[in-house]
PDB file of N, CA and C in Angstrom:
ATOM      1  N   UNK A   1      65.578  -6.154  30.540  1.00  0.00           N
ATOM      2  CA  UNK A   1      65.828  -6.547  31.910  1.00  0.00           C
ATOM      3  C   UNK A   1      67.038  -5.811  32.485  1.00  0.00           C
ATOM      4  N   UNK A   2      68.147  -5.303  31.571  1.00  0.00           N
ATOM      5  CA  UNK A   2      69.036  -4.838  32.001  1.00  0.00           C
ATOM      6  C   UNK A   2      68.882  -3.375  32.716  1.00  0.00           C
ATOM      7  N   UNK A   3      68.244  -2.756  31.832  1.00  0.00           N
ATOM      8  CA  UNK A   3      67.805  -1.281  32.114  1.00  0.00           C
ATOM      9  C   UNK A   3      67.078  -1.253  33.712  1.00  0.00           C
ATOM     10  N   UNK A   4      66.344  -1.992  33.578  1.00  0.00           N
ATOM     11  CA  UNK A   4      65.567  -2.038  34.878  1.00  0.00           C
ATOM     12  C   UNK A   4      66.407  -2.200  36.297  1.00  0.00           C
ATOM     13  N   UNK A   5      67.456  -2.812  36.071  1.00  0.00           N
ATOM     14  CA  UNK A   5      68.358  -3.089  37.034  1.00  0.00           C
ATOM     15  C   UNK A   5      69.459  -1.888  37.162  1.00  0.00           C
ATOM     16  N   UNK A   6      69.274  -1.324  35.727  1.00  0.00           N
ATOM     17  CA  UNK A   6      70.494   0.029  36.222  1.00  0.00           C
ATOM     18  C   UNK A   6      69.495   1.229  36.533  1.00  0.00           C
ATOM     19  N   UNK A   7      68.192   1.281  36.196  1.00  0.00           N
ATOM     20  CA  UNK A   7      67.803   2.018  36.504  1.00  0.00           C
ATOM     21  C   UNK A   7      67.025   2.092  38.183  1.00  0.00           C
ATOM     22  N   UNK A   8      67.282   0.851  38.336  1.00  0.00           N
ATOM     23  CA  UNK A   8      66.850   0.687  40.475  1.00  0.00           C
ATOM     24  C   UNK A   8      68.481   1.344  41.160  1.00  0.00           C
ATOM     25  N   UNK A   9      69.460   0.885  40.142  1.00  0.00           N
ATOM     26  CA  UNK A   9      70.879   1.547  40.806  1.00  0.00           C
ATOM     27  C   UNK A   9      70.795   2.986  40.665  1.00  0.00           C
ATOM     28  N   UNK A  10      70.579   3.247  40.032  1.00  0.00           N
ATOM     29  CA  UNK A  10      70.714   4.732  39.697  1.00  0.00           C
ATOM     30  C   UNK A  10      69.257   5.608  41.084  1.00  0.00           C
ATOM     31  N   UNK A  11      68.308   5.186  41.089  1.00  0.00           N
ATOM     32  CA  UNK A  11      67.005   5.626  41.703  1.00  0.00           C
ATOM     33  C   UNK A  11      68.040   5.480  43.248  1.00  0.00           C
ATOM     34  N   UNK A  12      68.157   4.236  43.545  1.00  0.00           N
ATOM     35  CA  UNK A  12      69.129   3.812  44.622  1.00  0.00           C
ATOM     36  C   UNK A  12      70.284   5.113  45.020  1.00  0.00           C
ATOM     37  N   UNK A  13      70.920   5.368  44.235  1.00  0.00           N
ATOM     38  CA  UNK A  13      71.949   6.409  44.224  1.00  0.00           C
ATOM     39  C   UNK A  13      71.599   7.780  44.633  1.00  0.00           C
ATOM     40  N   UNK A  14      70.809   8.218  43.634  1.00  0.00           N
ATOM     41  CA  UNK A  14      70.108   9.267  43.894  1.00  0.00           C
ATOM     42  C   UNK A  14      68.959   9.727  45.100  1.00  0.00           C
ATOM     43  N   UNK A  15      68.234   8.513  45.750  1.00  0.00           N
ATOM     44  CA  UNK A  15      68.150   8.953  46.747  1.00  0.00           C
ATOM     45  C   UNK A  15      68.814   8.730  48.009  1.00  0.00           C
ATOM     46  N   UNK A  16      69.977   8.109  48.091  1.00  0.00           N
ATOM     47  CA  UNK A  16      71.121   8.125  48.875  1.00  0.00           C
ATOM     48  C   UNK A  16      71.904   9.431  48.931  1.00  0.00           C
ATOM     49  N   UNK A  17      72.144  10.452  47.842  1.00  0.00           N
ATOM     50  CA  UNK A  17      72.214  11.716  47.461  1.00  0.00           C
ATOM     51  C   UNK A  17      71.532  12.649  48.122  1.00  0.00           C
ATOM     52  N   UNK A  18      70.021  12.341  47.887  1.00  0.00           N
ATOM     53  CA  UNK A  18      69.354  13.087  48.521  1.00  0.00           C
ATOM     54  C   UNK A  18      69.335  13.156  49.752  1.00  0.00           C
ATOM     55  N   UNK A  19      69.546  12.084  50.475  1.00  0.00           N
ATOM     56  CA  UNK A  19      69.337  12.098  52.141  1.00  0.00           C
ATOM     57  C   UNK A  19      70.528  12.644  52.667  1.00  0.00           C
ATOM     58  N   UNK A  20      71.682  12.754  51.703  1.00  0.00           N
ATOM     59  CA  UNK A  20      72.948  13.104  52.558  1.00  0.00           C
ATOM     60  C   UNK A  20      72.873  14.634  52.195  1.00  0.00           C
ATOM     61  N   UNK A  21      72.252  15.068  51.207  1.00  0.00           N
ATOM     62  CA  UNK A  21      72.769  16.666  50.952  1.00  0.00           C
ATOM     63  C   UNK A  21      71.053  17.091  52.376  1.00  0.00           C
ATOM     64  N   UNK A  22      70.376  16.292  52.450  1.00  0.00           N
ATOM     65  CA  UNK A  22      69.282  17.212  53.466  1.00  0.00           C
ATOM     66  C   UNK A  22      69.761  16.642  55.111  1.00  0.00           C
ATOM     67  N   UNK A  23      71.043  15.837  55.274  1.00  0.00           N
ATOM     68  CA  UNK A  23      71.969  15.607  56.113  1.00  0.00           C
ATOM     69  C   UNK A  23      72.508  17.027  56.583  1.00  0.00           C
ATOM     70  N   UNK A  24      73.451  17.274  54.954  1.00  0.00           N
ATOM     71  CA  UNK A  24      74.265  17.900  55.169  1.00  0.00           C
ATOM     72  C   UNK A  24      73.927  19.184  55.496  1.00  0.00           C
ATOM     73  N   UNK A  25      72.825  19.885  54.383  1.00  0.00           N
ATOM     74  CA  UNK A  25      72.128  21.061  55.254  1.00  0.00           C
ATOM     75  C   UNK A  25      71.669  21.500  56.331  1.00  0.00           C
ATOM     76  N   UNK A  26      71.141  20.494  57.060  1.00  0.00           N
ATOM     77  CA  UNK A  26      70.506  20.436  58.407  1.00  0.00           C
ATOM     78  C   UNK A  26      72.065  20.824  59.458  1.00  0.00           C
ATOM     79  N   UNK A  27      72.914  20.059  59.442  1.00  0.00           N
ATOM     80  CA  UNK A  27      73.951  19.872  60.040  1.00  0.00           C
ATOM     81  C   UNK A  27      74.576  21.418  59.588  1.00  0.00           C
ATOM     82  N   UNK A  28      74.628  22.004  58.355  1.00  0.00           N
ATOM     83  CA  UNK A  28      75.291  23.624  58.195  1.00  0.00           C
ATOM     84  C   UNK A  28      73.955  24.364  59.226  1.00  0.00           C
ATOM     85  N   UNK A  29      72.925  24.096  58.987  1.00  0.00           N
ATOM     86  CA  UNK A  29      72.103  24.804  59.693  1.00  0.00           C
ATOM     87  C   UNK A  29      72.525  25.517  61.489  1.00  0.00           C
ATOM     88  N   UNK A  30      72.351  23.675  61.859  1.00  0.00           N
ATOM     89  CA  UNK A  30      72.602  23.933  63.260  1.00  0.00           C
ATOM     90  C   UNK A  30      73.873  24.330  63.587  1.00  0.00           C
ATOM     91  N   UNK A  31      75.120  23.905  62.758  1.00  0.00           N
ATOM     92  CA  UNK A  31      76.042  24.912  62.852  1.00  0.00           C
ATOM     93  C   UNK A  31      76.477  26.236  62.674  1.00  0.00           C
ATOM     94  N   UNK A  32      75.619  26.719  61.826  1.00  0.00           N
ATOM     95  CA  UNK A  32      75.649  28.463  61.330  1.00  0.00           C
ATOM     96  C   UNK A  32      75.036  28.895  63.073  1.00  0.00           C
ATOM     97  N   UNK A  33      74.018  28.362  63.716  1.00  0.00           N
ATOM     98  CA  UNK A  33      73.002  28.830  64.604  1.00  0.00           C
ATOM     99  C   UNK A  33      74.388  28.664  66.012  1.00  0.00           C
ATOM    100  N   UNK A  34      74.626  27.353  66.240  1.00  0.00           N
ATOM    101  CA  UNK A  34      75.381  27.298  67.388  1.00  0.00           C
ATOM    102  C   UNK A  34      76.655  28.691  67.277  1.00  0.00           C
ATOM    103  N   UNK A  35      76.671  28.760  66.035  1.00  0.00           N
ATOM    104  CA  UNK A  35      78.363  29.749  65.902  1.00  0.00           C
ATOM    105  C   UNK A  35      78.110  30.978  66.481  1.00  0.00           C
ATOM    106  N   UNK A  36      76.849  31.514  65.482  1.00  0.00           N
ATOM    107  CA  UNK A  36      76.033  32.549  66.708  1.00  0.00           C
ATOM    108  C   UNK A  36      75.498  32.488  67.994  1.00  0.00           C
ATOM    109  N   UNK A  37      75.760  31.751  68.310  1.00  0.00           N
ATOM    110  CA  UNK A  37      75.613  31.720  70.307  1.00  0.00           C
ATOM    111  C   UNK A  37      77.064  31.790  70.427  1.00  0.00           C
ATOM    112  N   UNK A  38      77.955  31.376  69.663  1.00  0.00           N
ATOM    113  CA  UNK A  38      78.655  31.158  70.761  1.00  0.00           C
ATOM    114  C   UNK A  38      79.407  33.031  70.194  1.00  0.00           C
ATOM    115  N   UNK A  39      79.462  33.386  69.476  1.00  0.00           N
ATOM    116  CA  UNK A  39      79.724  34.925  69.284  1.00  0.00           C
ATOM    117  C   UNK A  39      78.664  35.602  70.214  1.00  0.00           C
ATOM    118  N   UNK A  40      77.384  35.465  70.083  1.00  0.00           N
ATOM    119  CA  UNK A  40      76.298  36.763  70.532  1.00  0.00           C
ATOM    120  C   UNK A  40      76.306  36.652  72.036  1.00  0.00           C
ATOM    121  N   UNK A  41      76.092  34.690  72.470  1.00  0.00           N
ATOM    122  CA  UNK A  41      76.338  34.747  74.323  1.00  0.00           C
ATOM    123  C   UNK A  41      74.483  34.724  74.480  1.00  0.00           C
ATOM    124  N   UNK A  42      74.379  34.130  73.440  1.00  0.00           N
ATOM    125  CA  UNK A  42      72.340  34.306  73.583  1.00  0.00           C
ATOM    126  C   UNK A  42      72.213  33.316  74.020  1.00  0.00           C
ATOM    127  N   UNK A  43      71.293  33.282  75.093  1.00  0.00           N
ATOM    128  CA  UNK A  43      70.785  31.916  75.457  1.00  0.00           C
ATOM    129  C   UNK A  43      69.905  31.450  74.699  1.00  0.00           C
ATOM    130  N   UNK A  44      68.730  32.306  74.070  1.00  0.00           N
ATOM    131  CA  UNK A  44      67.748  32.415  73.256  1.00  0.00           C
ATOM    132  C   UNK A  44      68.443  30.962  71.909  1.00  0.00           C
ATOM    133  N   UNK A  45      69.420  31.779  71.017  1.00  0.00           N
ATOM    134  CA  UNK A  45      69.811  30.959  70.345  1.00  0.00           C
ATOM    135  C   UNK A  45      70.451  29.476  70.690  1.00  0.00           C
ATOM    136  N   UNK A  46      71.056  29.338  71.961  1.00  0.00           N
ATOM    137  CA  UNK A  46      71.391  28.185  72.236  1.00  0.00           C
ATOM    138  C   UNK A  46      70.515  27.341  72.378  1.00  0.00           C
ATOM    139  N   UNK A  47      69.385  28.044  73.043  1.00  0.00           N
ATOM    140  CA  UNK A  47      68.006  26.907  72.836  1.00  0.00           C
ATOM    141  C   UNK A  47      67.280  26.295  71.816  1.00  0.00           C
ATOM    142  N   UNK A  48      67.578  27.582  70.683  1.00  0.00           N
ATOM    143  CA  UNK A  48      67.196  27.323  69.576  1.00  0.00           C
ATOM    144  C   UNK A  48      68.107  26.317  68.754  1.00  0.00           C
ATOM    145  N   UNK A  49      69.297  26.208  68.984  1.00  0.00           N
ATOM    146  CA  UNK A  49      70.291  25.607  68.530  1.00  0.00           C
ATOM    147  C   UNK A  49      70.295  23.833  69.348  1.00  0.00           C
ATOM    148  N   UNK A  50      69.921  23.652  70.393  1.00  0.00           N
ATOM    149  CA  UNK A  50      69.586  22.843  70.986  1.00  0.00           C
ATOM    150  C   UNK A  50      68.472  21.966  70.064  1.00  0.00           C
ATOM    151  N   UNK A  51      67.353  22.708  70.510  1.00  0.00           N
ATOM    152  CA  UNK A  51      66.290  21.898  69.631  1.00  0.00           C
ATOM    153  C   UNK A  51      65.961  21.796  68.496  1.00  0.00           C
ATOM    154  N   UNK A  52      66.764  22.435  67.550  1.00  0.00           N
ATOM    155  CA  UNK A  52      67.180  21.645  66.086  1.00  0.00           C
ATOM    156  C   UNK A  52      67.915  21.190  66.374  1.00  0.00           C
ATOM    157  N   UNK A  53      69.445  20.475  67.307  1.00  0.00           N
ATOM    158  CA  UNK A  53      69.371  19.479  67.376  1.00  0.00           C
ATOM    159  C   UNK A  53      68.686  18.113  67.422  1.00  0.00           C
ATOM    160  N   UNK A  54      67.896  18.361  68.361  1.00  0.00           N
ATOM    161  CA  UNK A  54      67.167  16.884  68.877  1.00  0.00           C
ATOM    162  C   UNK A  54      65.861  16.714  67.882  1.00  0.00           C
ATOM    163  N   UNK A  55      65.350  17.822  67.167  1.00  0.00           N
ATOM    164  CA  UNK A  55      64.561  17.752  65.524  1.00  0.00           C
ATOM    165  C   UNK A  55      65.339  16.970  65.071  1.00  0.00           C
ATOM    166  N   UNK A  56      66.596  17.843  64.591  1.00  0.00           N
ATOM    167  CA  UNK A  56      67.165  16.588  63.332  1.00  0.00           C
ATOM    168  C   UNK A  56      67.518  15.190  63.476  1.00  0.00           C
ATOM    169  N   UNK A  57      68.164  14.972  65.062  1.00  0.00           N
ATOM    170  CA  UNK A  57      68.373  13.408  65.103  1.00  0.00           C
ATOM    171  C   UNK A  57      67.273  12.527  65.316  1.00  0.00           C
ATOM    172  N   UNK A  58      66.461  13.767  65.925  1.00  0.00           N
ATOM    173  CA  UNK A  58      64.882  12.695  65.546  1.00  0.00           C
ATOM    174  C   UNK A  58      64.313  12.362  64.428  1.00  0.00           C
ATOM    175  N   UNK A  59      64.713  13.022  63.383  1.00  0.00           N
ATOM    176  CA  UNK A  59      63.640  13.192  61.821  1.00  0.00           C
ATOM    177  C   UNK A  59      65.143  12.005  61.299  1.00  0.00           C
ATOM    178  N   UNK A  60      66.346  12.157  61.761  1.00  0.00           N
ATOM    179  CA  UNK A  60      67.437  10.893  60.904  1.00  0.00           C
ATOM    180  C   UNK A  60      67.132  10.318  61.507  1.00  0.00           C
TER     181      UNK A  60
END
């Protein structure tokens, strides 16, 4: 009985892990993209940078 209970903590953990590192990527993403607009002056990319915004806070 014990195992079972450390092993829901642990499953628990790990996908709490998981959601923050595909957090955290998403978030380097749209930041690598915005940095290049704001160096290149593309509108192209700002749009693009835009709507992976509103992707990712839609998919969190």
């Amino acid at each position: 009985m014990q195992y079972t209970l450390i092993a829901a903590a642990g499953l628990a953990e790990a996908a709490w892990m998981m959601a923050m590192m595909l957090m955290g990527g998403g978030m380097l993403v749209i930041c690598f993209v915005a940095f290049l607009t704001l160096e290149t002056a593309s509108r192209k990319l700002a749009v693009t940078s835009v709507v992976l915004l509103i992707a990712f806070t839609l998919f969190f």
